[in-house]
PDB file of N, CA and C in Angstrom:
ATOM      1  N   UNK A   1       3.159 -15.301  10.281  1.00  0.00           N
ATOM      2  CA  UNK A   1       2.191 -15.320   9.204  1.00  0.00           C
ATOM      3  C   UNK A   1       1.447 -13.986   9.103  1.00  0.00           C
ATOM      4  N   UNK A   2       1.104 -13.361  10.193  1.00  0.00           N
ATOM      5  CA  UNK A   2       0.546 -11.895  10.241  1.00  0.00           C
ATOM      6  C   UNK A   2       1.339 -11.301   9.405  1.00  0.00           C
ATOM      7  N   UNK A   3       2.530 -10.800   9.540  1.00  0.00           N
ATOM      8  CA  UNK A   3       3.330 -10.051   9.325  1.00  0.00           C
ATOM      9  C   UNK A   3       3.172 -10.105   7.516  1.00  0.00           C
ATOM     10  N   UNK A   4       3.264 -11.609   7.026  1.00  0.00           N
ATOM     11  CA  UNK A   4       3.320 -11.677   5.519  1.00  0.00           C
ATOM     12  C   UNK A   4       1.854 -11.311   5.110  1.00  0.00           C
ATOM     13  N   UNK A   5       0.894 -11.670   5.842  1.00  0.00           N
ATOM     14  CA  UNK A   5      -0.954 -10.987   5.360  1.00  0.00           C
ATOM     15  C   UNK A   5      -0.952  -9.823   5.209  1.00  0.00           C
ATOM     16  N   UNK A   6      -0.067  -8.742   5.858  1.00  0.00           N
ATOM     17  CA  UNK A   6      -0.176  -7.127   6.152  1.00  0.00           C
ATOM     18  C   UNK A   6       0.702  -6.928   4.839  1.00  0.00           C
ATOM     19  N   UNK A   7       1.711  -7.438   4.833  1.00  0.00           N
ATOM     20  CA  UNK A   7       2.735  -6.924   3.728  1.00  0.00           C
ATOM     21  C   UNK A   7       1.967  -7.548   2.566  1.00  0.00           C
ATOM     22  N   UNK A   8       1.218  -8.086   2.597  1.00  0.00           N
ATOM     23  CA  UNK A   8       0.136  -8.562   0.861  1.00  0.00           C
ATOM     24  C   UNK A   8      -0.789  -7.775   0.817  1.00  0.00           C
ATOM     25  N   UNK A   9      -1.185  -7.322   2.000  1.00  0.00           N
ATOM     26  CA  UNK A   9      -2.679  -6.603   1.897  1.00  0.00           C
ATOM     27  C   UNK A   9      -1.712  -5.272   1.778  1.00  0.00           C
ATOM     28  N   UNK A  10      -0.760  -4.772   2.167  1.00  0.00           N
ATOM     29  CA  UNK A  10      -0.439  -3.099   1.538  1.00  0.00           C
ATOM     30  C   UNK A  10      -0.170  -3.205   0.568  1.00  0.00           C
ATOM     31  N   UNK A  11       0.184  -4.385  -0.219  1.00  0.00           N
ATOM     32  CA  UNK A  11       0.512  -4.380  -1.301  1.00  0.00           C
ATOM     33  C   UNK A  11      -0.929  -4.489  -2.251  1.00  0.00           C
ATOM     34  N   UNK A  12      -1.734  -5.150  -1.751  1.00  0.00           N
ATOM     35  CA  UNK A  12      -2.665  -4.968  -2.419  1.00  0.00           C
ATOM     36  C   UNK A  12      -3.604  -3.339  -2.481  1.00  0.00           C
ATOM     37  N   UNK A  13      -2.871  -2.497  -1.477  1.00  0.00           N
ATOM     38  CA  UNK A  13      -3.697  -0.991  -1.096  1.00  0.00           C
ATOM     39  C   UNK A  13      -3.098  -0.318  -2.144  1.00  0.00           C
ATOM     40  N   UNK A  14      -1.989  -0.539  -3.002  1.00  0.00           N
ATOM     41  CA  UNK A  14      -1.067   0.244  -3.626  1.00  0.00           C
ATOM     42  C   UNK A  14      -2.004  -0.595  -5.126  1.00  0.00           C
ATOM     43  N   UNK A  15      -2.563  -1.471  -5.121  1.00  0.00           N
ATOM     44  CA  UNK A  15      -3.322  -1.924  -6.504  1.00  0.00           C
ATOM     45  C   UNK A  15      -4.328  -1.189  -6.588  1.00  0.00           C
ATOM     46  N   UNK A  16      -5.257  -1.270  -5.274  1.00  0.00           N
ATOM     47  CA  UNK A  16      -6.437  -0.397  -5.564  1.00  0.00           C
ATOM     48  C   UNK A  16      -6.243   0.891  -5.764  1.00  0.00           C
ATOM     49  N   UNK A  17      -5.391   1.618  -5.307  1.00  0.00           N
ATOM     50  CA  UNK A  17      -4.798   2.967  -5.501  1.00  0.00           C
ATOM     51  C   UNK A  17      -4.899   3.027  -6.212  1.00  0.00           C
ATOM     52  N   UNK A  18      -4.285   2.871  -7.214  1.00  0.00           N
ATOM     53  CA  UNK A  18      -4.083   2.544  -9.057  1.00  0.00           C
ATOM     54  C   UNK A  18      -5.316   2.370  -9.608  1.00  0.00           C
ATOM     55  N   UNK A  19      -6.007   1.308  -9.582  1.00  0.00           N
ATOM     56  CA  UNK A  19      -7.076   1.251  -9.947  1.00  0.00           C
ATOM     57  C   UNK A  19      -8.104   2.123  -9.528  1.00  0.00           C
ATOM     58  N   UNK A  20      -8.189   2.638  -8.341  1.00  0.00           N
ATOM     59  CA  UNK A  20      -8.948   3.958  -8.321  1.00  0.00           C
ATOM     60  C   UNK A  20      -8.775   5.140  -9.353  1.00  0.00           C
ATOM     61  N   UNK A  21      -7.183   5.466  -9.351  1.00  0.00           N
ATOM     62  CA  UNK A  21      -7.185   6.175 -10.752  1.00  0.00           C
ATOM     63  C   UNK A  21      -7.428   5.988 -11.916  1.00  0.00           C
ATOM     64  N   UNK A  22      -7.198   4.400 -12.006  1.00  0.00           N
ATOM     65  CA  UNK A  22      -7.554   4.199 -13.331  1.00  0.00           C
ATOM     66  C   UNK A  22      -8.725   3.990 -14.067  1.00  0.00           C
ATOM     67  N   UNK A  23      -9.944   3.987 -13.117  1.00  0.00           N
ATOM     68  CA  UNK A  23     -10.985   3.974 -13.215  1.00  0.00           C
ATOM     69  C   UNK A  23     -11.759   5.144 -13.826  1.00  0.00           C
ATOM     70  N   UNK A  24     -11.409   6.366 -13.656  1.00  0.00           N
ATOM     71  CA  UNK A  24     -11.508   7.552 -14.218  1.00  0.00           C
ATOM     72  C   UNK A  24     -13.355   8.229 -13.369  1.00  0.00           C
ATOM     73  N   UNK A  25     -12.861   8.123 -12.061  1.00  0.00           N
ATOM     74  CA  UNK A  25     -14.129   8.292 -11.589  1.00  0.00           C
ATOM     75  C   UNK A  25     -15.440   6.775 -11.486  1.00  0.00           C
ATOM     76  N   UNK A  26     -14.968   5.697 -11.489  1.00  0.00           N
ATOM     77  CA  UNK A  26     -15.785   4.554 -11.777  1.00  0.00           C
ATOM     78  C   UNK A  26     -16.798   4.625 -12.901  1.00  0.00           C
ATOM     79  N   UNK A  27     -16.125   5.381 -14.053  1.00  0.00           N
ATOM     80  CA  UNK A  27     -16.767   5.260 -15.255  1.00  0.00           C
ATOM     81  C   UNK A  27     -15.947   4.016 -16.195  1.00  0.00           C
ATOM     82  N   UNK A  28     -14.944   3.419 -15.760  1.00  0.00           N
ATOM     83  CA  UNK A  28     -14.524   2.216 -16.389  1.00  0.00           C
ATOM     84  C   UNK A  28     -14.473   0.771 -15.797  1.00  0.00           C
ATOM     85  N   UNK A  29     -15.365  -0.301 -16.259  1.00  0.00           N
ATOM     86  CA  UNK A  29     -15.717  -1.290 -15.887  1.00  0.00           C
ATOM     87  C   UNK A  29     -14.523  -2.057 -15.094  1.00  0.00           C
ATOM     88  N   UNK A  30     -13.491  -2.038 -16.106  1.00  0.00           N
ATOM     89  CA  UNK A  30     -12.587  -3.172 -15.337  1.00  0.00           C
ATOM     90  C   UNK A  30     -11.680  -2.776 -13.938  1.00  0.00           C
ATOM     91  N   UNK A  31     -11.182  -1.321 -14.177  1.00  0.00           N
ATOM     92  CA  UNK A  31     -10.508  -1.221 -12.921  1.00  0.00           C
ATOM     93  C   UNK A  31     -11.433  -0.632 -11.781  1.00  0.00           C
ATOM     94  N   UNK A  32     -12.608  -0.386 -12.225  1.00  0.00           N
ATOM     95  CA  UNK A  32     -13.458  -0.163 -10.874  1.00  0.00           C
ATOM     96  C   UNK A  32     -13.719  -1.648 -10.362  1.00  0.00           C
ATOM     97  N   UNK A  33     -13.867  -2.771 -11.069  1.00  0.00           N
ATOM     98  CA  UNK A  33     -13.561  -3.809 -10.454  1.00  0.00           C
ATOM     99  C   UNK A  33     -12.876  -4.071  -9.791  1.00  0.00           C
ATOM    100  N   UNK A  34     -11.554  -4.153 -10.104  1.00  0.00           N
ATOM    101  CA  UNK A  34     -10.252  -4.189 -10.203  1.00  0.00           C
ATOM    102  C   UNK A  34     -10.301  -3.494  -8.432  1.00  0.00           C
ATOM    103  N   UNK A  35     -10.867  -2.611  -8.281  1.00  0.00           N
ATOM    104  CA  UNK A  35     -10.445  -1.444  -7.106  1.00  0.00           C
ATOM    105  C   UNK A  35     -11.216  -2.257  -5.862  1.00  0.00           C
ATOM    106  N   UNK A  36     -12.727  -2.709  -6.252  1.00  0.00           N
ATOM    107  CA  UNK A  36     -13.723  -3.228  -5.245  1.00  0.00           C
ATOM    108  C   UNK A  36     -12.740  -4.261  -4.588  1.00  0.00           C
ATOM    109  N   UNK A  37     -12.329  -5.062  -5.600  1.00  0.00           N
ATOM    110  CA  UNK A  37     -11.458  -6.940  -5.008  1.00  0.00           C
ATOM    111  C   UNK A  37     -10.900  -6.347  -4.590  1.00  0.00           C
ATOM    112  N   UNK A  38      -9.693  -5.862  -4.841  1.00  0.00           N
ATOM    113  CA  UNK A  38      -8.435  -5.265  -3.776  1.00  0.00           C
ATOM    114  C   UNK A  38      -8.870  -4.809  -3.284  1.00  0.00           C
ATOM    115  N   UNK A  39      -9.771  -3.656  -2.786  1.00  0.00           N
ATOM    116  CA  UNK A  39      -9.623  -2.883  -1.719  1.00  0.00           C
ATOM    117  C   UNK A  39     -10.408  -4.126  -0.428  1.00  0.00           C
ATOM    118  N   UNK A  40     -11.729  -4.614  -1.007  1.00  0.00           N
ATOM    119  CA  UNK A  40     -12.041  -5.819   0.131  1.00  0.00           C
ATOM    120  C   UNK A  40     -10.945  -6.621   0.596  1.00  0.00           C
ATOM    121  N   UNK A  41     -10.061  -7.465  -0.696  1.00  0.00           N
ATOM    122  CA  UNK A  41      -8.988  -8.219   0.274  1.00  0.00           C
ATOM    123  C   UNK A  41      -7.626  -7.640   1.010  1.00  0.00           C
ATOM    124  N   UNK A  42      -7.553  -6.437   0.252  1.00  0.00           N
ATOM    125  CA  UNK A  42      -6.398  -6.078   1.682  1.00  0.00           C
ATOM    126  C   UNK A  42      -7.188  -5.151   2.596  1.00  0.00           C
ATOM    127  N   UNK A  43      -8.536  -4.849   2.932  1.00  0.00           N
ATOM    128  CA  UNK A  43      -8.905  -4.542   4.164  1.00  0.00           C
ATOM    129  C   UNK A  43      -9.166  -5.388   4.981  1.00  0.00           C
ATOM    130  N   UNK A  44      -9.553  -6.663   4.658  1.00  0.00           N
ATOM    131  CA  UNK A  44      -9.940  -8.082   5.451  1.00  0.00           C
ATOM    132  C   UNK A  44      -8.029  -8.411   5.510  1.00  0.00           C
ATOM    133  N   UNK A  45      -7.594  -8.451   4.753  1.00  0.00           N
ATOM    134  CA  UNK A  45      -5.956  -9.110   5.269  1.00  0.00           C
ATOM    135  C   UNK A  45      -5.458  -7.970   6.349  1.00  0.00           C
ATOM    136  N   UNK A  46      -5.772  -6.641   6.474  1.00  0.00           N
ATOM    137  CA  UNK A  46      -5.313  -6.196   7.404  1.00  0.00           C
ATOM    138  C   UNK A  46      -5.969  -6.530   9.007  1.00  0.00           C
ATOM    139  N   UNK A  47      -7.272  -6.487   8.885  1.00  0.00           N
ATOM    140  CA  UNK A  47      -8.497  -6.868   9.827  1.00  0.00           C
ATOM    141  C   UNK A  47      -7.505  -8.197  10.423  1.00  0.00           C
ATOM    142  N   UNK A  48      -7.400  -9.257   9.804  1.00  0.00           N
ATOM    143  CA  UNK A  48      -6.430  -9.962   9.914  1.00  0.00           C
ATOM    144  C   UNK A  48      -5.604 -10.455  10.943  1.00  0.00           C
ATOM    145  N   UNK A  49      -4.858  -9.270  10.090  1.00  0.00           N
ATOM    146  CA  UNK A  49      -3.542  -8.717  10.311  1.00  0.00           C
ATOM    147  C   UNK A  49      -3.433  -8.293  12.268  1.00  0.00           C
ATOM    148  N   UNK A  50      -4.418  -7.262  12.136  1.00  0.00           N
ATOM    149  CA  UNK A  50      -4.389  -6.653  13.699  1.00  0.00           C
ATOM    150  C   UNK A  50      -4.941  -8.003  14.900  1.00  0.00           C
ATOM    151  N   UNK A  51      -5.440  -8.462  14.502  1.00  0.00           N
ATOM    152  CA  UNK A  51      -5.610  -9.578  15.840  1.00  0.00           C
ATOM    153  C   UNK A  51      -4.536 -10.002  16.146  1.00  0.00           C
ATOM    154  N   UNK A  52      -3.211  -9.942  15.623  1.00  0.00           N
ATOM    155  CA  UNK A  52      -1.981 -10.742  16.749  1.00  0.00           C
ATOM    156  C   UNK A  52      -0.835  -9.293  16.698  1.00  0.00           C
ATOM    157  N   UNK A  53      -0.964  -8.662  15.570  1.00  0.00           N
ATOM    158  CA  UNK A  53      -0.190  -7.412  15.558  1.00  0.00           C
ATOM    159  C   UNK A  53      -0.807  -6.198  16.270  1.00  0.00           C
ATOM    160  N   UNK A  54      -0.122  -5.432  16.914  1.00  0.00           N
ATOM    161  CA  UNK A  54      -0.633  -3.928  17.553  1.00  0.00           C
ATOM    162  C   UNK A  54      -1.324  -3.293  16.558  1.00  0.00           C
ATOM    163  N   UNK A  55      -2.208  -2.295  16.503  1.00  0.00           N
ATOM    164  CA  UNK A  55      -3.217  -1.573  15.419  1.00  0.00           C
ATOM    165  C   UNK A  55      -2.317  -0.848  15.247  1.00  0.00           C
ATOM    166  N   UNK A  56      -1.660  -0.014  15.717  1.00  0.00           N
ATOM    167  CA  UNK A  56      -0.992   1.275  15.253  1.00  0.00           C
ATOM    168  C   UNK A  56      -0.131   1.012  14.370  1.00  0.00           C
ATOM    169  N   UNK A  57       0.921  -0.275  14.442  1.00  0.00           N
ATOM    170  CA  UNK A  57       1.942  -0.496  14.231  1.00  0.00           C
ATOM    171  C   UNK A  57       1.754  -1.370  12.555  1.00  0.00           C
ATOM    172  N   UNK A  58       0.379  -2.199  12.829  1.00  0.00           N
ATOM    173  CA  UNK A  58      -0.449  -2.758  11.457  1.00  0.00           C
ATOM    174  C   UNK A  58      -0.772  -1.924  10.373  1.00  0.00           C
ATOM    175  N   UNK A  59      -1.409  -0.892  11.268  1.00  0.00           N
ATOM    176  CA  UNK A  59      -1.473   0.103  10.046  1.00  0.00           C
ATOM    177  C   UNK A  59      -0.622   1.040   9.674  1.00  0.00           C
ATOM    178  N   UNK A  60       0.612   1.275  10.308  1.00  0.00           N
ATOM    179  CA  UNK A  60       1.405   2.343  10.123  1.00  0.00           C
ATOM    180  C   UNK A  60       1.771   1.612   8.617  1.00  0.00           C
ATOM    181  N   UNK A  61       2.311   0.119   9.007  1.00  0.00           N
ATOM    182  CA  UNK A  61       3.212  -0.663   7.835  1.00  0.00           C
ATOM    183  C   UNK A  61       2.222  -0.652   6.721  1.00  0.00           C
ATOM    184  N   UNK A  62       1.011  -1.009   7.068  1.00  0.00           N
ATOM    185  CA  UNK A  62       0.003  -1.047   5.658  1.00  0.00           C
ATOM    186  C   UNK A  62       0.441   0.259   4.780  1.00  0.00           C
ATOM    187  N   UNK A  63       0.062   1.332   5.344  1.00  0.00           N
ATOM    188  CA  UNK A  63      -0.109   2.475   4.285  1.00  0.00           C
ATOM    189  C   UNK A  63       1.156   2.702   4.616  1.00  0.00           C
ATOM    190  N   UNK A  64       2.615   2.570   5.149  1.00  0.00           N
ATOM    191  CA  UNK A  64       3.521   2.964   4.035  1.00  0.00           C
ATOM    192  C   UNK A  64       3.776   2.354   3.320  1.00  0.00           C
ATOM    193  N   UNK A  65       3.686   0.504   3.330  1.00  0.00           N
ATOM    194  CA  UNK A  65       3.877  -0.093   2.320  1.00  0.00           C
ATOM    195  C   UNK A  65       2.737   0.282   0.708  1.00  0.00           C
ATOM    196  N   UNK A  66       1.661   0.504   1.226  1.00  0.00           N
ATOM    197  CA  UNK A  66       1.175   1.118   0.198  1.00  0.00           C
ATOM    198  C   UNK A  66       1.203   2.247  -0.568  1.00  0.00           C
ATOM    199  N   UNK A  67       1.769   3.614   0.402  1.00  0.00           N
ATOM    200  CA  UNK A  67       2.114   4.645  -0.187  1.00  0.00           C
ATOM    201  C   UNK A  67       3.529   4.181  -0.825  1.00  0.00           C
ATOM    202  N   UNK A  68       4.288   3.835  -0.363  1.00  0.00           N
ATOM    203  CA  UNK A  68       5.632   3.574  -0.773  1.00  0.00           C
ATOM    204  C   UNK A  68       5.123   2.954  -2.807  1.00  0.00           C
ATOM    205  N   UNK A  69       4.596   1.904  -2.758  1.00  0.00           N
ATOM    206  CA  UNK A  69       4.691   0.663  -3.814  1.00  0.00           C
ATOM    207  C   UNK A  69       3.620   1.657  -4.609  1.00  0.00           C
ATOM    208  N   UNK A  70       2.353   3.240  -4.185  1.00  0.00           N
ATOM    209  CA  UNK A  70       1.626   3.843  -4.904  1.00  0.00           C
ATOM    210  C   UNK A  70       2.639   4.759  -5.630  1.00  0.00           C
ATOM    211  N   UNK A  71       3.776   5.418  -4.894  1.00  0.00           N
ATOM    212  CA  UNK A  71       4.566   6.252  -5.605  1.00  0.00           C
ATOM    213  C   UNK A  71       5.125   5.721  -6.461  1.00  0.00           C
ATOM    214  N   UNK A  72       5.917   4.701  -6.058  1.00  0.00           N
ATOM    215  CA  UNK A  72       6.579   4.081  -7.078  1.00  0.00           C
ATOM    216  C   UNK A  72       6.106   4.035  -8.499  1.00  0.00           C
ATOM    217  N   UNK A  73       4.717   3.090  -8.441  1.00  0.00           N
ATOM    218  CA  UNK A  73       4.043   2.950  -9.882  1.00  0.00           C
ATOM    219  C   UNK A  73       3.725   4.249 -10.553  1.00  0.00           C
ATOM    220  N   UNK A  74       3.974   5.317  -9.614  1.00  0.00           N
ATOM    221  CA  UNK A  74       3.318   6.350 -10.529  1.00  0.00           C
ATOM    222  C   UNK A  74       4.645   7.143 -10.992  1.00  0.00           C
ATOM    223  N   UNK A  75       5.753   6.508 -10.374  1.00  0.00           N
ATOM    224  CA  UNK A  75       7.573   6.819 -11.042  1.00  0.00           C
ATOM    225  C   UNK A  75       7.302   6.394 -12.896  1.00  0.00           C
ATOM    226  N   UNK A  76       6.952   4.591 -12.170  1.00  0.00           N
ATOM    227  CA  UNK A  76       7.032   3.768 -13.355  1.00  0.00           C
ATOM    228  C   UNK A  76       6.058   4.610 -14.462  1.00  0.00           C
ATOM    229  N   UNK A  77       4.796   5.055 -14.033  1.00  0.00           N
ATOM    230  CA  UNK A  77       3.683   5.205 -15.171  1.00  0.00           C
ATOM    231  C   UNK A  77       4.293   6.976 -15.720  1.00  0.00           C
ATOM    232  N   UNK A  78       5.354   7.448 -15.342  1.00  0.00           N
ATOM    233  CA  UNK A  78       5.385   8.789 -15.592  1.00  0.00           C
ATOM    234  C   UNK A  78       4.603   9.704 -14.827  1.00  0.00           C
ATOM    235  N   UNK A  79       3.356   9.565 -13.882  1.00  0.00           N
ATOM    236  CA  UNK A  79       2.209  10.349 -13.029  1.00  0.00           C
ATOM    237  C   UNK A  79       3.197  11.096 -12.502  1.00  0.00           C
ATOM    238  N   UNK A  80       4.239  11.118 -11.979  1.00  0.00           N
ATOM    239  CA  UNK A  80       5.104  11.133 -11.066  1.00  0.00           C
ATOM    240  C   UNK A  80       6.518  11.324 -11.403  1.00  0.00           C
ATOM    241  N   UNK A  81       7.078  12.806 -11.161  1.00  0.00           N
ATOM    242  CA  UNK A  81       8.644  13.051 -11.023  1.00  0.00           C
ATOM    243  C   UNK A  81       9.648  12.203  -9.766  1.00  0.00           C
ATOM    244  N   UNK A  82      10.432  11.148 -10.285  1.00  0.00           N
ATOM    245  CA  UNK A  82      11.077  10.849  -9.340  1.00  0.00           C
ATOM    246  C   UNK A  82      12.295  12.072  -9.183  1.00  0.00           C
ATOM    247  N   UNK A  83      12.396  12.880  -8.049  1.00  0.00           N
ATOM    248  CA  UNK A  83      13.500  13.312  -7.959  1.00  0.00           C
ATOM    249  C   UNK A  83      14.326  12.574  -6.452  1.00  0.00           C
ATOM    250  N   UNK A  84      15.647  13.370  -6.613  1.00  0.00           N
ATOM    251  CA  UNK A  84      15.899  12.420  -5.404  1.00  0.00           C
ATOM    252  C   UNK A  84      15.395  12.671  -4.008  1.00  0.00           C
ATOM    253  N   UNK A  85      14.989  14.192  -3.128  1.00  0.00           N
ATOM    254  CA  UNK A  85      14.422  14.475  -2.887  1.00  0.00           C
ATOM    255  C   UNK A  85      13.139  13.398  -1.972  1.00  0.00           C
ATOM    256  N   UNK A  86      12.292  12.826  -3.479  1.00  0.00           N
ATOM    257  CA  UNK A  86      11.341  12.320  -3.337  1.00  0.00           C
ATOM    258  C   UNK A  86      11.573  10.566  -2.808  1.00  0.00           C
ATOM    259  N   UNK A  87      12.823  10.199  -3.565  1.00  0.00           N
ATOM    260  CA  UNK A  87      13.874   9.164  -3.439  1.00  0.00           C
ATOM    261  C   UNK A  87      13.911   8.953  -2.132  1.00  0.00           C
ATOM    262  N   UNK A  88      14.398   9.943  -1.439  1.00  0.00           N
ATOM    263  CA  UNK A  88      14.958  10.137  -0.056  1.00  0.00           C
ATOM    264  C   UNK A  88      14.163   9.603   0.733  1.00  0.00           C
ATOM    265  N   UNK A  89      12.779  10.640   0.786  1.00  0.00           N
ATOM    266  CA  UNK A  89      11.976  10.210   1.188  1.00  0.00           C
ATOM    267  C   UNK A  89      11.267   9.070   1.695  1.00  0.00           C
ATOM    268  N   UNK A  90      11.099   8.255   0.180  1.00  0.00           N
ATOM    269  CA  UNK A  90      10.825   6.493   0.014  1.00  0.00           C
ATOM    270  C   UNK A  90      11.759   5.676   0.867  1.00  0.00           C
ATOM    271  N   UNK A  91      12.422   5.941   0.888  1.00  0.00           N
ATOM    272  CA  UNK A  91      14.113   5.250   1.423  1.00  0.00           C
ATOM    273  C   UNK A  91      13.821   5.327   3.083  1.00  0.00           C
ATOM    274  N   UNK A  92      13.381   6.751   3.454  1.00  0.00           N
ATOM    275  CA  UNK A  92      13.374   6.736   5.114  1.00  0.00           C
ATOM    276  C   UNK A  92      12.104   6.293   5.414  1.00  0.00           C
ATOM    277  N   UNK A  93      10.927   6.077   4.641  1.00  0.00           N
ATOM    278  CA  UNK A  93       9.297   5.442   4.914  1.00  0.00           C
ATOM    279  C   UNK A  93       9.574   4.287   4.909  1.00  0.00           C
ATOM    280  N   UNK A  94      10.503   3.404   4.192  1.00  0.00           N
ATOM    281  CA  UNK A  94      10.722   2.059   4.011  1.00  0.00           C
ATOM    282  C   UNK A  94      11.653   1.470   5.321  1.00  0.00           C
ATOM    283  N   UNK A  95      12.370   2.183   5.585  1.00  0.00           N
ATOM    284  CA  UNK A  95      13.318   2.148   6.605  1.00  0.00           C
ATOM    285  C   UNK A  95      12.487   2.394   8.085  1.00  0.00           C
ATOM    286  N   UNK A  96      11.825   3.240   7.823  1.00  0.00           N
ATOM    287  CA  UNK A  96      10.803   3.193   8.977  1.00  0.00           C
ATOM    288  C   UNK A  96       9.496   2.273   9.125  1.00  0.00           C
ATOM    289  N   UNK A  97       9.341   1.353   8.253  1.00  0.00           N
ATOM    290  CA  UNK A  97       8.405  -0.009   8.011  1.00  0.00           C
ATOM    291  C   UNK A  97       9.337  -0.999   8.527  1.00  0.00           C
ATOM    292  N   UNK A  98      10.297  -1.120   8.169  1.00  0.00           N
ATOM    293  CA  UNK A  98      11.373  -2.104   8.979  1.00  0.00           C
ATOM    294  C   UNK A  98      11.964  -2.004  10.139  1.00  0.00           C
ATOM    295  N   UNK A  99      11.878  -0.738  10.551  1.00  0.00           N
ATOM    296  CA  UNK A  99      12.145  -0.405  11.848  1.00  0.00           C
ATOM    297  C   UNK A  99      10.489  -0.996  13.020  1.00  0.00           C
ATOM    298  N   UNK A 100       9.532  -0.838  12.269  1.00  0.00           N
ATOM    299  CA  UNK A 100       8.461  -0.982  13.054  1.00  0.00           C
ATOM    300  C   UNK A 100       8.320  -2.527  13.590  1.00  0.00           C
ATOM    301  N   UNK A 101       8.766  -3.400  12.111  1.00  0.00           N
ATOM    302  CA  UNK A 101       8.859  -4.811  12.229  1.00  0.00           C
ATOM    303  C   UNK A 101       9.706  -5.142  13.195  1.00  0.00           C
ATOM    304  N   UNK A 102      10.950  -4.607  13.390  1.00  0.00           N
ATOM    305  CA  UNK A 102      12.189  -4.927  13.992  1.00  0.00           C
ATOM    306  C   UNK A 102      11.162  -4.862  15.460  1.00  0.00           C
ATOM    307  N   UNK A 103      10.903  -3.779  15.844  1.00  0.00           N
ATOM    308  CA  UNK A 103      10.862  -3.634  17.843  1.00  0.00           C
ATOM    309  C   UNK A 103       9.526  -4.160  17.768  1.00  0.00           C
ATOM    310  N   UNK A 104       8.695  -5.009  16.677  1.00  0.00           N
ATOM    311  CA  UNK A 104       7.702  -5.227  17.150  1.00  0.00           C
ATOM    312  C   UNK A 104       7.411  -6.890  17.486  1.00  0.00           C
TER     313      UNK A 104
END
């Protein structure tokens, strides 16, 4: 059950991400909202998270799952050149989130 709280709460780090930008400096009502909820519930789902999982290993997966799912959206929104390069990259951060799960 840890394991699925951490992988919701990075997923939720990759919302507030977004919504931090989209906020435009917290001059826009909804996604500065938007940023407060997520960022409280995936810092409490990670908090969580680390009481049965190792810290290092909790947070390594948090923020790549969140950097991973932040690049992405910013593929999707245009913010962001996917080259392959950058591809590559995603591919060995993701691979190295599953590797962490695996020996842990």
């Amino acid at each position: 059950m840890a394991w699925l709280i951490l992988i919701a709460s990075g997923v939720l780090e990759a919302v507030w991400a977004a919504a931090l930008s989209a906020s435009d400096g917290f001059k826009r009502r909804g996604p500065t909202l938007l940023f407060f909820v997520a960022l409280a519930v995936s810092m409490a789902g990670l908090a969580w998270a680390m009481n049965s999982l190792p810290t290092g290993t909790a947070y390594a997966v948090w923020v790549g799952v969140g950097a991973t799912l932040t690049v992405l959206w910013g593929f999707r929104t245009g913010q962001e050149r996917a080259t392959w390069g950058r591809v590559l990259l995603l591919v060995l951060l993701v691979g190295s989130i599953v590797g962490l799960k695996a020996v842990s």
